[in-house]
C-alpha atoms as a PDB file:
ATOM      1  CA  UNK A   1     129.155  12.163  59.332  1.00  0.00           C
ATOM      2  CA  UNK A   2     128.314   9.479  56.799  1.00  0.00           C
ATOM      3  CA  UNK A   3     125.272   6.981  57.531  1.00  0.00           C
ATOM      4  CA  UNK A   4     126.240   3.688  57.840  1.00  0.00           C
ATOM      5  CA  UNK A   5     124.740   0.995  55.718  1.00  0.00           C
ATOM      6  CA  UNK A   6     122.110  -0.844  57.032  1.00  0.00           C
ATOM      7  CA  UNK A   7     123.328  -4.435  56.816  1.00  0.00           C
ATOM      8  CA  UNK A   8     126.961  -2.680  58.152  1.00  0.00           C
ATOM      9  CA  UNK A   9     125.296  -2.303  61.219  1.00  0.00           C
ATOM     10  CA  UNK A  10     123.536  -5.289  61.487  1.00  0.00           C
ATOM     11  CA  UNK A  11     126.705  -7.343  61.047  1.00  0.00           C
ATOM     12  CA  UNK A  12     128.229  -5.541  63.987  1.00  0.00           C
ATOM     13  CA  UNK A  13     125.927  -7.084  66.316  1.00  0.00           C
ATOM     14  CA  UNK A  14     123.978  -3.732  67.219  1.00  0.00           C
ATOM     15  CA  UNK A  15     120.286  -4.039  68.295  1.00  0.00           C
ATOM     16  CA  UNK A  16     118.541  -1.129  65.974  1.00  0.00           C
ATOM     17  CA  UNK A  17     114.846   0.437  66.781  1.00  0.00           C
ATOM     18  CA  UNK A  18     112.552   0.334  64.097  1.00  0.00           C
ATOM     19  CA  UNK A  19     109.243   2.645  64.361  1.00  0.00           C
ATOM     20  CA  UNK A  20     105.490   1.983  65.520  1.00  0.00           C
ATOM     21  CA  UNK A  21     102.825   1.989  64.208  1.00  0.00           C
ATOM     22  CA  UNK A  22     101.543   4.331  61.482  1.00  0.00           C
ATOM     23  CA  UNK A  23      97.716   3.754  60.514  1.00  0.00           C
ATOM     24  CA  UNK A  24      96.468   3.352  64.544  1.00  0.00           C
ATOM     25  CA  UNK A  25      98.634   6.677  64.639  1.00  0.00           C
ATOM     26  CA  UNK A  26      97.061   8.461  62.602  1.00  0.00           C
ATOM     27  CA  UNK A  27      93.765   7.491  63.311  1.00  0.00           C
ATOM     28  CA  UNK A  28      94.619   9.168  66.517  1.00  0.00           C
ATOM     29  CA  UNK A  29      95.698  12.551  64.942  1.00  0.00           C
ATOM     30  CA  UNK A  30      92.261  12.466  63.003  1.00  0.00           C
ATOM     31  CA  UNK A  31      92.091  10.272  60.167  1.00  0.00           C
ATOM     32  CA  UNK A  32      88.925   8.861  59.568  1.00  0.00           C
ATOM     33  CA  UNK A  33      88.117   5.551  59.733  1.00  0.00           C
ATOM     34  CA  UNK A  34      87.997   3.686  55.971  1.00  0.00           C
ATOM     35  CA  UNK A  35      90.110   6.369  55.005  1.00  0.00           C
ATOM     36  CA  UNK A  36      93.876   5.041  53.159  1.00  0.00           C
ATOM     37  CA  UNK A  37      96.670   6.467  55.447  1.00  0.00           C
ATOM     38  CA  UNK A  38      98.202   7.136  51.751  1.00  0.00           C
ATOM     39  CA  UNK A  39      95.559   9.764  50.948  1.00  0.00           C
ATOM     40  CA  UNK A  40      97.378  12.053  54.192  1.00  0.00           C
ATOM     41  CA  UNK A  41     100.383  12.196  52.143  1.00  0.00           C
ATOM     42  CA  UNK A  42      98.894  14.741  50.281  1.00  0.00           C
ATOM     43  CA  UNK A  43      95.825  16.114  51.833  1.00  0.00           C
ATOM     44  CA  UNK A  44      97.783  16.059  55.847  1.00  0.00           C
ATOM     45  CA  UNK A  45     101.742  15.778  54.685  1.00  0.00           C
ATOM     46  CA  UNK A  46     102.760  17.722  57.833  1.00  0.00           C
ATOM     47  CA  UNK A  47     100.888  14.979  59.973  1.00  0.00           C
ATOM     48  CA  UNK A  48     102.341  12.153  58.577  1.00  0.00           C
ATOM     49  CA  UNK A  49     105.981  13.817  58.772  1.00  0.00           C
ATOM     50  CA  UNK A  50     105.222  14.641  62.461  1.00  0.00           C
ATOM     51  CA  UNK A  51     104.146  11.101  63.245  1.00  0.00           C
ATOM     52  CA  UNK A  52     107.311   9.877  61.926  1.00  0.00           C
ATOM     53  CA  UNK A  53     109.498  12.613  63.741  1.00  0.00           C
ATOM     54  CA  UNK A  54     108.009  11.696  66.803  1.00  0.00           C
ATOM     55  CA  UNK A  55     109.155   8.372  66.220  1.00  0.00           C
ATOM     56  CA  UNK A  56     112.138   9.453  65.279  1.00  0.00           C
ATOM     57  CA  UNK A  57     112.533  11.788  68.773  1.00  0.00           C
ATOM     58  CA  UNK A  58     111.238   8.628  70.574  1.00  0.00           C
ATOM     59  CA  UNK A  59     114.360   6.856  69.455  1.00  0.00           C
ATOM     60  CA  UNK A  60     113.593   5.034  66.143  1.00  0.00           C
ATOM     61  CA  UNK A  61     116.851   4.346  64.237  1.00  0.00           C
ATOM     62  CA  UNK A  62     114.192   3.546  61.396  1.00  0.00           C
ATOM     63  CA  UNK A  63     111.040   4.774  59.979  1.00  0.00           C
ATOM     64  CA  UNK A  64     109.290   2.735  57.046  1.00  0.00           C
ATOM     65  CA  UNK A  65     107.562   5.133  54.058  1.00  0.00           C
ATOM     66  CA  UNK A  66     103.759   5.699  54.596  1.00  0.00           C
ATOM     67  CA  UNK A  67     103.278   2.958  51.766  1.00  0.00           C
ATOM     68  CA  UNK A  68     101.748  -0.121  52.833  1.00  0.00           C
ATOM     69  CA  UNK A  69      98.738  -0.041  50.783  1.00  0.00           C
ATOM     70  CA  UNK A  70     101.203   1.529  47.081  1.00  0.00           C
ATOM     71  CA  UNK A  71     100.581  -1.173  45.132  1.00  0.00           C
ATOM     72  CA  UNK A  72      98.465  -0.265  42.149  1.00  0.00           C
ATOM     73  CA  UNK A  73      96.134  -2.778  43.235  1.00  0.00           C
ATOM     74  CA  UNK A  74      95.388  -1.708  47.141  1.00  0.00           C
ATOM     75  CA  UNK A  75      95.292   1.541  45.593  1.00  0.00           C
ATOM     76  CA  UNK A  76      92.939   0.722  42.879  1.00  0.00           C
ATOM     77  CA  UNK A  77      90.418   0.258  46.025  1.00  0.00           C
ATOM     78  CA  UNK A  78      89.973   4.190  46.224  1.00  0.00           C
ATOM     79  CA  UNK A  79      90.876   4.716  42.910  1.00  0.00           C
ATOM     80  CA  UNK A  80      94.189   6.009  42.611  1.00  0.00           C
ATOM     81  CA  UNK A  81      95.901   3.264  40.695  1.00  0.00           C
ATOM     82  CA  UNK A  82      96.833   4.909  38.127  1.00  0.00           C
ATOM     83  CA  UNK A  83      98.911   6.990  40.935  1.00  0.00           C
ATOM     84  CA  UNK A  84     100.955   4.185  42.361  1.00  0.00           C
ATOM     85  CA  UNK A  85     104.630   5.834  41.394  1.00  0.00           C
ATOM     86  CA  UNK A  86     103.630   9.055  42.462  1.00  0.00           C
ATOM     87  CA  UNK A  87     102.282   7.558  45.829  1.00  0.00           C
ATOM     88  CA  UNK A  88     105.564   5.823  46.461  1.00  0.00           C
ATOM     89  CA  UNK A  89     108.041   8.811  45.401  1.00  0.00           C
ATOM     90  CA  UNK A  90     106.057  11.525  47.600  1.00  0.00           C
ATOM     91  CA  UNK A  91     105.912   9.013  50.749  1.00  0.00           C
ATOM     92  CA  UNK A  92     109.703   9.202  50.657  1.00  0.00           C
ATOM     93  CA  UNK A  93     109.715  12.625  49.981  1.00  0.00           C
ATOM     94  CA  UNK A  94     107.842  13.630  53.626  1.00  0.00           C
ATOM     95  CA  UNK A  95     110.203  10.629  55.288  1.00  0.00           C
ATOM     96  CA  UNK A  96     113.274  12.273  53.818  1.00  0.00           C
ATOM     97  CA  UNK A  97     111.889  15.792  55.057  1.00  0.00           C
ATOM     98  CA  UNK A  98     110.842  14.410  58.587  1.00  0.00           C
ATOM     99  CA  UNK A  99     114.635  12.272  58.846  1.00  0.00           C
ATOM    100  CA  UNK A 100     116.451  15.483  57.615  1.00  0.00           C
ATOM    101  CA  UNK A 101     120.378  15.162  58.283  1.00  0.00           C
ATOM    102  CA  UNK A 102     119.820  12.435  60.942  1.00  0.00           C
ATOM    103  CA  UNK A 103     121.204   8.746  60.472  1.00  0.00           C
ATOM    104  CA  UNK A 104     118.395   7.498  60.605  1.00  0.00           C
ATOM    105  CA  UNK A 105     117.200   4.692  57.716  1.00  0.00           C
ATOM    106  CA  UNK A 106     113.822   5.637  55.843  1.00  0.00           C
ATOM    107  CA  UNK A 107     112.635   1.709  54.398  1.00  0.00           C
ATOM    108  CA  UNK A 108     110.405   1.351  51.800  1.00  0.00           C
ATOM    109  CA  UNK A 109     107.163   0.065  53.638  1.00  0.00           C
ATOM    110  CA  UNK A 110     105.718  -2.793  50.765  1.00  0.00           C
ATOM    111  CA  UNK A 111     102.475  -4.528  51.912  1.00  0.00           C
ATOM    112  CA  UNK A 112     100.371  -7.104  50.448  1.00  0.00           C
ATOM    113  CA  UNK A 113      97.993  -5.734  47.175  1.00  0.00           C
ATOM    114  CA  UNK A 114      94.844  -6.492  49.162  1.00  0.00           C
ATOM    115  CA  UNK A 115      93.652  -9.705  46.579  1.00  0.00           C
ATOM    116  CA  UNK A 116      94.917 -13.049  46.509  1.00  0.00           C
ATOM    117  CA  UNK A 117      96.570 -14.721  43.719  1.00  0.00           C
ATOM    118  CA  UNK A 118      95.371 -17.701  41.328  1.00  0.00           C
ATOM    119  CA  UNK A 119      94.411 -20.164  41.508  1.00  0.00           C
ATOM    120  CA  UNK A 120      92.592 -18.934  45.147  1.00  0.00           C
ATOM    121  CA  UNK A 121      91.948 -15.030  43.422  1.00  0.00           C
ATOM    122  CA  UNK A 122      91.830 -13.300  40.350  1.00  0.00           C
ATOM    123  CA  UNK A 123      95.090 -11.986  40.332  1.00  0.00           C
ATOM    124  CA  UNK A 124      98.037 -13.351  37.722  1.00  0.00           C
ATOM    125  CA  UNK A 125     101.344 -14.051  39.832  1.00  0.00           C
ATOM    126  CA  UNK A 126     103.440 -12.282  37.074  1.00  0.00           C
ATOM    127  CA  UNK A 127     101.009  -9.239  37.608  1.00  0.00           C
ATOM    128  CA  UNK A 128     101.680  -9.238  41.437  1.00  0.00           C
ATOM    129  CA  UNK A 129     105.185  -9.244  40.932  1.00  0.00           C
ATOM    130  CA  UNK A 130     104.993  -6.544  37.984  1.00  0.00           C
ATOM    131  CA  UNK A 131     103.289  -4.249  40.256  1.00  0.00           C
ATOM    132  CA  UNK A 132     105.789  -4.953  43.502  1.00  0.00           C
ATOM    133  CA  UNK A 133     108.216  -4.394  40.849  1.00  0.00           C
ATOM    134  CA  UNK A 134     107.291  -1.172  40.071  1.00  0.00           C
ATOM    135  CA  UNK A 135     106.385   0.349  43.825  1.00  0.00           C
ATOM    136  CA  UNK A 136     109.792  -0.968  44.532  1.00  0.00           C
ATOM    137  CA  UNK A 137     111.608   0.816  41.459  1.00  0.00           C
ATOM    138  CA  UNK A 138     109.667   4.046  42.552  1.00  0.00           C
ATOM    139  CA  UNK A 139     110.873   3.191  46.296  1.00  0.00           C
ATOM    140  CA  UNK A 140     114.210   3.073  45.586  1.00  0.00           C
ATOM    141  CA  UNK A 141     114.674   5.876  42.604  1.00  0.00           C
ATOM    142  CA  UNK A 142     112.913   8.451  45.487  1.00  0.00           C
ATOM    143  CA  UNK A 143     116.158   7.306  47.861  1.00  0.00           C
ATOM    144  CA  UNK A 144     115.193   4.488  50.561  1.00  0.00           C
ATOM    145  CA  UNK A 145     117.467   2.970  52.329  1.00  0.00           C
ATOM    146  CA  UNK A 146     116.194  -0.621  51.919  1.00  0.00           C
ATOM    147  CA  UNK A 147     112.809  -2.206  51.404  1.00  0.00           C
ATOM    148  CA  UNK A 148     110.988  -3.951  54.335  1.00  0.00           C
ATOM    149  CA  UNK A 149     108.218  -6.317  52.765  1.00  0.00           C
ATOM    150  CA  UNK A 150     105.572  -6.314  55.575  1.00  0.00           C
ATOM    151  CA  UNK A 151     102.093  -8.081  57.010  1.00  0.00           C
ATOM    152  CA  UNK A 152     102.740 -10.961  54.429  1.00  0.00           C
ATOM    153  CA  UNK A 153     100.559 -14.461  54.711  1.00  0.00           C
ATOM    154  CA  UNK A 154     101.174 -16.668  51.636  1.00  0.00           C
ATOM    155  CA  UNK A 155     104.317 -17.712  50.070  1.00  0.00           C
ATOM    156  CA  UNK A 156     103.205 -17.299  46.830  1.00  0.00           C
ATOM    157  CA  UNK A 157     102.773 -13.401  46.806  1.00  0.00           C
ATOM    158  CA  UNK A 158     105.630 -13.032  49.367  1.00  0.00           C
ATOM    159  CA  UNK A 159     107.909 -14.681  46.894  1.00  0.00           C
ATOM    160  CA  UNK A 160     106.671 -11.915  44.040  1.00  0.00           C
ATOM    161  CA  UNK A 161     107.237  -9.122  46.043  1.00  0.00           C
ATOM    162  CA  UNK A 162     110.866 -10.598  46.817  1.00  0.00           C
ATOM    163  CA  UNK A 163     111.107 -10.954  43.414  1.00  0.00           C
ATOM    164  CA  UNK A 164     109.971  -7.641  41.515  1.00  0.00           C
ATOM    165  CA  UNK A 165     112.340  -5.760  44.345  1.00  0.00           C
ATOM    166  CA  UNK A 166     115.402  -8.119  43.337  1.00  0.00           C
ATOM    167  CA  UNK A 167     114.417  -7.133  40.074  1.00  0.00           C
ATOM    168  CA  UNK A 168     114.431  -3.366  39.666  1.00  0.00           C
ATOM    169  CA  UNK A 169     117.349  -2.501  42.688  1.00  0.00           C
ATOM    170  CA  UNK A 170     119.910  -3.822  44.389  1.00  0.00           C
ATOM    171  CA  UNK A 171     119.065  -2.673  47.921  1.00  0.00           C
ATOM    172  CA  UNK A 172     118.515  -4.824  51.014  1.00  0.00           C
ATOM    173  CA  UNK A 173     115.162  -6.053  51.237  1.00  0.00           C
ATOM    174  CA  UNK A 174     113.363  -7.530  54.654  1.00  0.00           C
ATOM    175  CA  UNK A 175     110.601 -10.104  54.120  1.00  0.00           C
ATOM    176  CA  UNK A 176     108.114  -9.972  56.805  1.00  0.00           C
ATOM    177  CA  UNK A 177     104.801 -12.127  57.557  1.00  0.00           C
ATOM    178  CA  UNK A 178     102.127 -11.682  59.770  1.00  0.00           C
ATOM    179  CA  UNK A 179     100.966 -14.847  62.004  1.00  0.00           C
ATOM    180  CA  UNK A 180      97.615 -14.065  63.035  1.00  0.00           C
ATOM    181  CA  UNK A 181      96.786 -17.606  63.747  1.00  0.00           C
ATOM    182  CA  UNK A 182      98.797 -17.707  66.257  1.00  0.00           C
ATOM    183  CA  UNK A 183     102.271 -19.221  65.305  1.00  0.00           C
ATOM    184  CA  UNK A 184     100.316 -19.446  61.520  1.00  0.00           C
ATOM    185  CA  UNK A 185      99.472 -17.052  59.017  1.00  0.00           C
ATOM    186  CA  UNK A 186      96.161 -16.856  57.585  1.00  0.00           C
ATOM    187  CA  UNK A 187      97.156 -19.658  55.136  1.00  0.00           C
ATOM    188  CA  UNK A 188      98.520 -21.870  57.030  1.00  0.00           C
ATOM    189  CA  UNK A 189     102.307 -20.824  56.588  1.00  0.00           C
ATOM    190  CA  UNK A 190     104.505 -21.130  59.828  1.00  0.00           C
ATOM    191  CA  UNK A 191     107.902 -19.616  60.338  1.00  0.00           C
ATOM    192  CA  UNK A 192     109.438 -22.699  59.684  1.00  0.00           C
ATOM    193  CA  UNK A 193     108.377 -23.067  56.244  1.00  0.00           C
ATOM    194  CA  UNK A 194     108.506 -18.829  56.174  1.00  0.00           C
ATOM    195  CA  UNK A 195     112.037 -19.539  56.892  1.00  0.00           C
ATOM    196  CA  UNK A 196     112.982 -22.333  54.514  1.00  0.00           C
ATOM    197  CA  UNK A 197     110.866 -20.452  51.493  1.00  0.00           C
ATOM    198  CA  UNK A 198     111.815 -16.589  51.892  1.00  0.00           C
ATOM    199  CA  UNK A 199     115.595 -17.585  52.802  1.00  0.00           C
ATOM    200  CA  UNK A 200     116.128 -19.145  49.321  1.00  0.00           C
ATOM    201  CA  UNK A 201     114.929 -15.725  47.381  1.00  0.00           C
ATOM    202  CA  UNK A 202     118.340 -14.511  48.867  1.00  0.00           C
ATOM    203  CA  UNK A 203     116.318 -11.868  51.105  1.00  0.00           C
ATOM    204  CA  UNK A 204     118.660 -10.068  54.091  1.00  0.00           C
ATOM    205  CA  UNK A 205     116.633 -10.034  56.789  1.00  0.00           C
ATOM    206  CA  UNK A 206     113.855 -12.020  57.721  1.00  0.00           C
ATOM    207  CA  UNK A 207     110.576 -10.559  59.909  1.00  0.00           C
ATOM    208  CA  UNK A 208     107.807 -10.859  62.258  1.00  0.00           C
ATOM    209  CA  UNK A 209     105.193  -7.630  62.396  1.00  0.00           C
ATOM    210  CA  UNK A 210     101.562  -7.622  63.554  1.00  0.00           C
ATOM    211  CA  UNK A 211     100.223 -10.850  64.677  1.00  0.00           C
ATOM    212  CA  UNK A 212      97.852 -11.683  67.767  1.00  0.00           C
ATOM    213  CA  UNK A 213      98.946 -11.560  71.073  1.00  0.00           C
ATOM    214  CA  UNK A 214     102.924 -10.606  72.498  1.00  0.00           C
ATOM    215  CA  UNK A 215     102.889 -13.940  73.687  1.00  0.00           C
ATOM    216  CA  UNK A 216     101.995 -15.560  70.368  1.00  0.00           C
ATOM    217  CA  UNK A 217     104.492 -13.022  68.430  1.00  0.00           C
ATOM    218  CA  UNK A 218     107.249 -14.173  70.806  1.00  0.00           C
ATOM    219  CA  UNK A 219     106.976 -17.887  70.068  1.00  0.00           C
ATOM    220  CA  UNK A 220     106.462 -17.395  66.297  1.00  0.00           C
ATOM    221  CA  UNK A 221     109.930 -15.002  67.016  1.00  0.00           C
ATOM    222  CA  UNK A 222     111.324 -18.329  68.957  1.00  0.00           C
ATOM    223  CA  UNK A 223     110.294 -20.542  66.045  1.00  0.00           C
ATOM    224  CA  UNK A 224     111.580 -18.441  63.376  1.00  0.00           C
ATOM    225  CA  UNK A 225     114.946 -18.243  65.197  1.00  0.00           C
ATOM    226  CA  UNK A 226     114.816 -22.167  65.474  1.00  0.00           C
ATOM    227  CA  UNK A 227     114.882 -21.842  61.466  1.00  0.00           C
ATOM    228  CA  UNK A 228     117.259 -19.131  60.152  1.00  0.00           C
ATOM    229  CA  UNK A 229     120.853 -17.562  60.678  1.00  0.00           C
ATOM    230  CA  UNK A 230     119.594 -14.622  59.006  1.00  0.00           C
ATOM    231  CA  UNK A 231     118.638 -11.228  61.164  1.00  0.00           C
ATOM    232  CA  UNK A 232     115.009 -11.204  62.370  1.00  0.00           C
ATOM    233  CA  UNK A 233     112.663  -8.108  62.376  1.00  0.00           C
ATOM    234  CA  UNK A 234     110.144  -7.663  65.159  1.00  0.00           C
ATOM    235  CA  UNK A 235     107.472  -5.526  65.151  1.00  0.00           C
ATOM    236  CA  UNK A 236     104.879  -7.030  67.033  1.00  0.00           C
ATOM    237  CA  UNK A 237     101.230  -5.434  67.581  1.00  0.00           C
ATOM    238  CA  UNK A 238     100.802  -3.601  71.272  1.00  0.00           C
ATOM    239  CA  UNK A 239      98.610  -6.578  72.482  1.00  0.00           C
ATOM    240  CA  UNK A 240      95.098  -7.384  70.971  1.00  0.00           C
ATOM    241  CA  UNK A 241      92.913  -4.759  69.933  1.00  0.00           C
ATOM    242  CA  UNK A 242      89.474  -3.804  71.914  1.00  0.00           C
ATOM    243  CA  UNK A 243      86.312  -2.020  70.512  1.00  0.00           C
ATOM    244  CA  UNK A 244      86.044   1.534  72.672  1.00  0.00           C
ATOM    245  CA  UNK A 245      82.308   3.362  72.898  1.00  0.00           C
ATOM    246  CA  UNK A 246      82.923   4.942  69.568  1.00  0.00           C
ATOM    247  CA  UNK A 247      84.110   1.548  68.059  1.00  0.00           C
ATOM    248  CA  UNK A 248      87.611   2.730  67.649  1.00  0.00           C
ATOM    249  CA  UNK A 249      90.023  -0.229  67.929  1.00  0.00           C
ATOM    250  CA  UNK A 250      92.409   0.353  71.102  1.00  0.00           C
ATOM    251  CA  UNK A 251      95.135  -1.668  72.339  1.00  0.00           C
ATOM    252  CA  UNK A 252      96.200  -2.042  75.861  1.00  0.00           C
ATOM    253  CA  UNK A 253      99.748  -3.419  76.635  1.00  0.00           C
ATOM    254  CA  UNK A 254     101.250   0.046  78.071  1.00  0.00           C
ATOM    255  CA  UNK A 255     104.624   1.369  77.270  1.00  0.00           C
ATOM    256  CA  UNK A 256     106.330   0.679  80.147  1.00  0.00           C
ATOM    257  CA  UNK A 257     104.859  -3.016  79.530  1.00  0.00           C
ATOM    258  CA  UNK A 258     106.514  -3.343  75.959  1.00  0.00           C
ATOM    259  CA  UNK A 259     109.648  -1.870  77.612  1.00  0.00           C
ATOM    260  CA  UNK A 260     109.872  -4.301  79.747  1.00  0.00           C
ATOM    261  CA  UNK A 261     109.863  -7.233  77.251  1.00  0.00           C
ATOM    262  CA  UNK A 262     112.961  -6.343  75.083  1.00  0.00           C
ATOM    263  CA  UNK A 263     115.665  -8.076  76.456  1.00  0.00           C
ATOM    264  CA  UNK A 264     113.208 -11.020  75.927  1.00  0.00           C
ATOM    265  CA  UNK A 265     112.714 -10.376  72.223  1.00  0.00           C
ATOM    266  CA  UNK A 266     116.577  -9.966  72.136  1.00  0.00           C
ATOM    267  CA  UNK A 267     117.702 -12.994  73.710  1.00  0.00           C
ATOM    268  CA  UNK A 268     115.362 -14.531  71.300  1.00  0.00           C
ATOM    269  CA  UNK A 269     116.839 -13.462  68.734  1.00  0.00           C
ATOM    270  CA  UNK A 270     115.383 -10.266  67.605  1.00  0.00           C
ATOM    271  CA  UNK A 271     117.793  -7.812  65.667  1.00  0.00           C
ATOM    272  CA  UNK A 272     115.449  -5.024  64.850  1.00  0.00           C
ATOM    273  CA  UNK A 273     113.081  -4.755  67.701  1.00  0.00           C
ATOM    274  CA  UNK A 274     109.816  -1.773  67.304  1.00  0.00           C
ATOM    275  CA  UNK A 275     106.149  -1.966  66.658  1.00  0.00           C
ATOM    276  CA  UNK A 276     102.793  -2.634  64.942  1.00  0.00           C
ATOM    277  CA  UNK A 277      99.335  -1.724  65.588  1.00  0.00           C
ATOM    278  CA  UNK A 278      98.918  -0.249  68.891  1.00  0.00           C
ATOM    279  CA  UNK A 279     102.234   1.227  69.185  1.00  0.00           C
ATOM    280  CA  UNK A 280     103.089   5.093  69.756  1.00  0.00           C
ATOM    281  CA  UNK A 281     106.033   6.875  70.117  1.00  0.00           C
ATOM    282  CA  UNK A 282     105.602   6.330  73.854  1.00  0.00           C
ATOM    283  CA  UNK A 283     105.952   2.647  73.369  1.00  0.00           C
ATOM    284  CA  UNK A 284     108.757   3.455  71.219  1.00  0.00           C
ATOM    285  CA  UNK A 285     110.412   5.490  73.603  1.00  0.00           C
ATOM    286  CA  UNK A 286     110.272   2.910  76.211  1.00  0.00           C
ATOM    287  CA  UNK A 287     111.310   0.200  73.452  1.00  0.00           C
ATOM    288  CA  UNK A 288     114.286   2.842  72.682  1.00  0.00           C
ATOM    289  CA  UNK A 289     115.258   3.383  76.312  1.00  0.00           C
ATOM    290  CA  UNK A 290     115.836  -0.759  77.062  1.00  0.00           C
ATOM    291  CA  UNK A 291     117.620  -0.652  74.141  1.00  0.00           C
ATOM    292  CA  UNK A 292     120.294   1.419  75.104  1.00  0.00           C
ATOM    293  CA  UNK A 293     120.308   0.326  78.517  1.00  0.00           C
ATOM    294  CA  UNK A 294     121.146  -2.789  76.813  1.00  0.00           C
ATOM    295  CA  UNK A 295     123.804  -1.508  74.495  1.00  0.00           C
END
């Protein structure tokens, strides 16, 4: 059977699952604190491709590349810039592997590069978008699906990651920003102006992911809705995070608890309901499981 197209679906009016969360994840399976989730894809590639099975068992119709950090800059941080296109094409590689013949979508995870651009950094807005441009190109020449732009705060380097994926491919692309001020993101941008700003770069789907609190996800989700006819992404973190004994960051909305909330997100709008931080494959089997009670 052939996979449907992404946006195909979305146009039908089907609710789809995204995944959880993949750095909290792995932490859990043993990765050290301080150490890039990217570095697994070659030292633990059977642990990342289990994570993402797992998700995939749980329910997920989607699983997003182990990327986040593939910019040449956020890699530069443990020196591996120079490696950014082979970062990007072996992600996909395990994804594809873990997905096998399923339907299920691998997206091209893009995060922010870790520094902010001028005139409030160092880095050169044509140089953010060259890079996005090329993690994108590698992306999508290693066979994603689409590209989900993730955890974004300013405008500025949202709009160059729109634009170096628009450049190099023709696939689907979801913008998503963080608001961990609340209904703001770290500079001030609400999904309002998100809405306004992102919609005009001709993006497909619009997104929420991470954040604070459920409750301050959902009305940043109600706001956003307020603002857009486009699709809306939520992948909101599984409540605020604690310090344990050992200083590991836990989170403690339970699955049953996240469960519970998805007809919420969905009469809210939500298209593409999953996770962020916090969020296993036993949250996403609960998430999957209200989903198709739904259906």
């Amino acid at each position: 059977m052939d996979k449907p197209k992404f946006l195909d679906r979305i146009k039908t009016g089907e609710i789809l699952v995204a995944d959880g969360a993949t750095g909290t994840n792995l932490q859990v399976r043993g990765l050290p604190n301080g150490v890039s989730t990217e570095m697994w894809l070659f030292d633990q590639p059977e642990k990342c491709m289990e994570l993402q099975r797992d998700f995939i068992r749980a329910g997920s119709d989607i699983i997003l590349t182990n990327t986040f950090g593939g910019t040449a800059a956020k890699l530069n941080k443990i020196g591996w810039g120079s490696r950014a296109v082979e970062v990007n094409k072996r992600a996909v590689e395990l994804a594809r592997q873990a997905v096998g013949d399923s339907l299920v979508y691998v997206a091209g995870s893009i995060g922010p590069t870790g520094e902010l651009i001028k005139p409030l950094g160092s880095l050169e807005e044509d140089e953010a978008e060259r890079q996005f441009a090329d993690q994108a190109r590698a992306l999508a020449e290693a066979g994603v699906d689409f590209l989900v732009i993730e955890t974004q705060f300013d405008i500025t380097e949202a709009t160059a990651a729109v634009r170096g994926a628009h450049s190099v491919c023709s696939l689907p692309v979801v913008c998503s920003f963080s608001y961990d001020r609340g209904t703001r993101t770290m500079m001030g941008v609400n999904p309002q102006k998100m809405a306004q700003a992102i919609s005009a770069l001709g993006v497909d789907v619009l997104g929420i992911n991470c954040g604070r609190s459920l409750e301050d996800n959902l009305k940043a989700l109600v706001e956003l809705k307020s603002s857009t006819d486009l699709p809306i992404w939520f992948k909101p973190n599984a409540g605020m995070p604690k310090l344990d004994a050992q200083g590991n960051s836990v989170y403690d909305v339970s699955p049953d608890e996240m469960g519970a909330l998805i007809p919420v997100w969905i009469s809210a709008g939500a298209r593409i309901v999953g996770g962020c931080c916090g969020t296993s494959p036993e949250h996403l089997k609960a998430i999957a499981l209200t989903v198709k009670n739904i259906k």
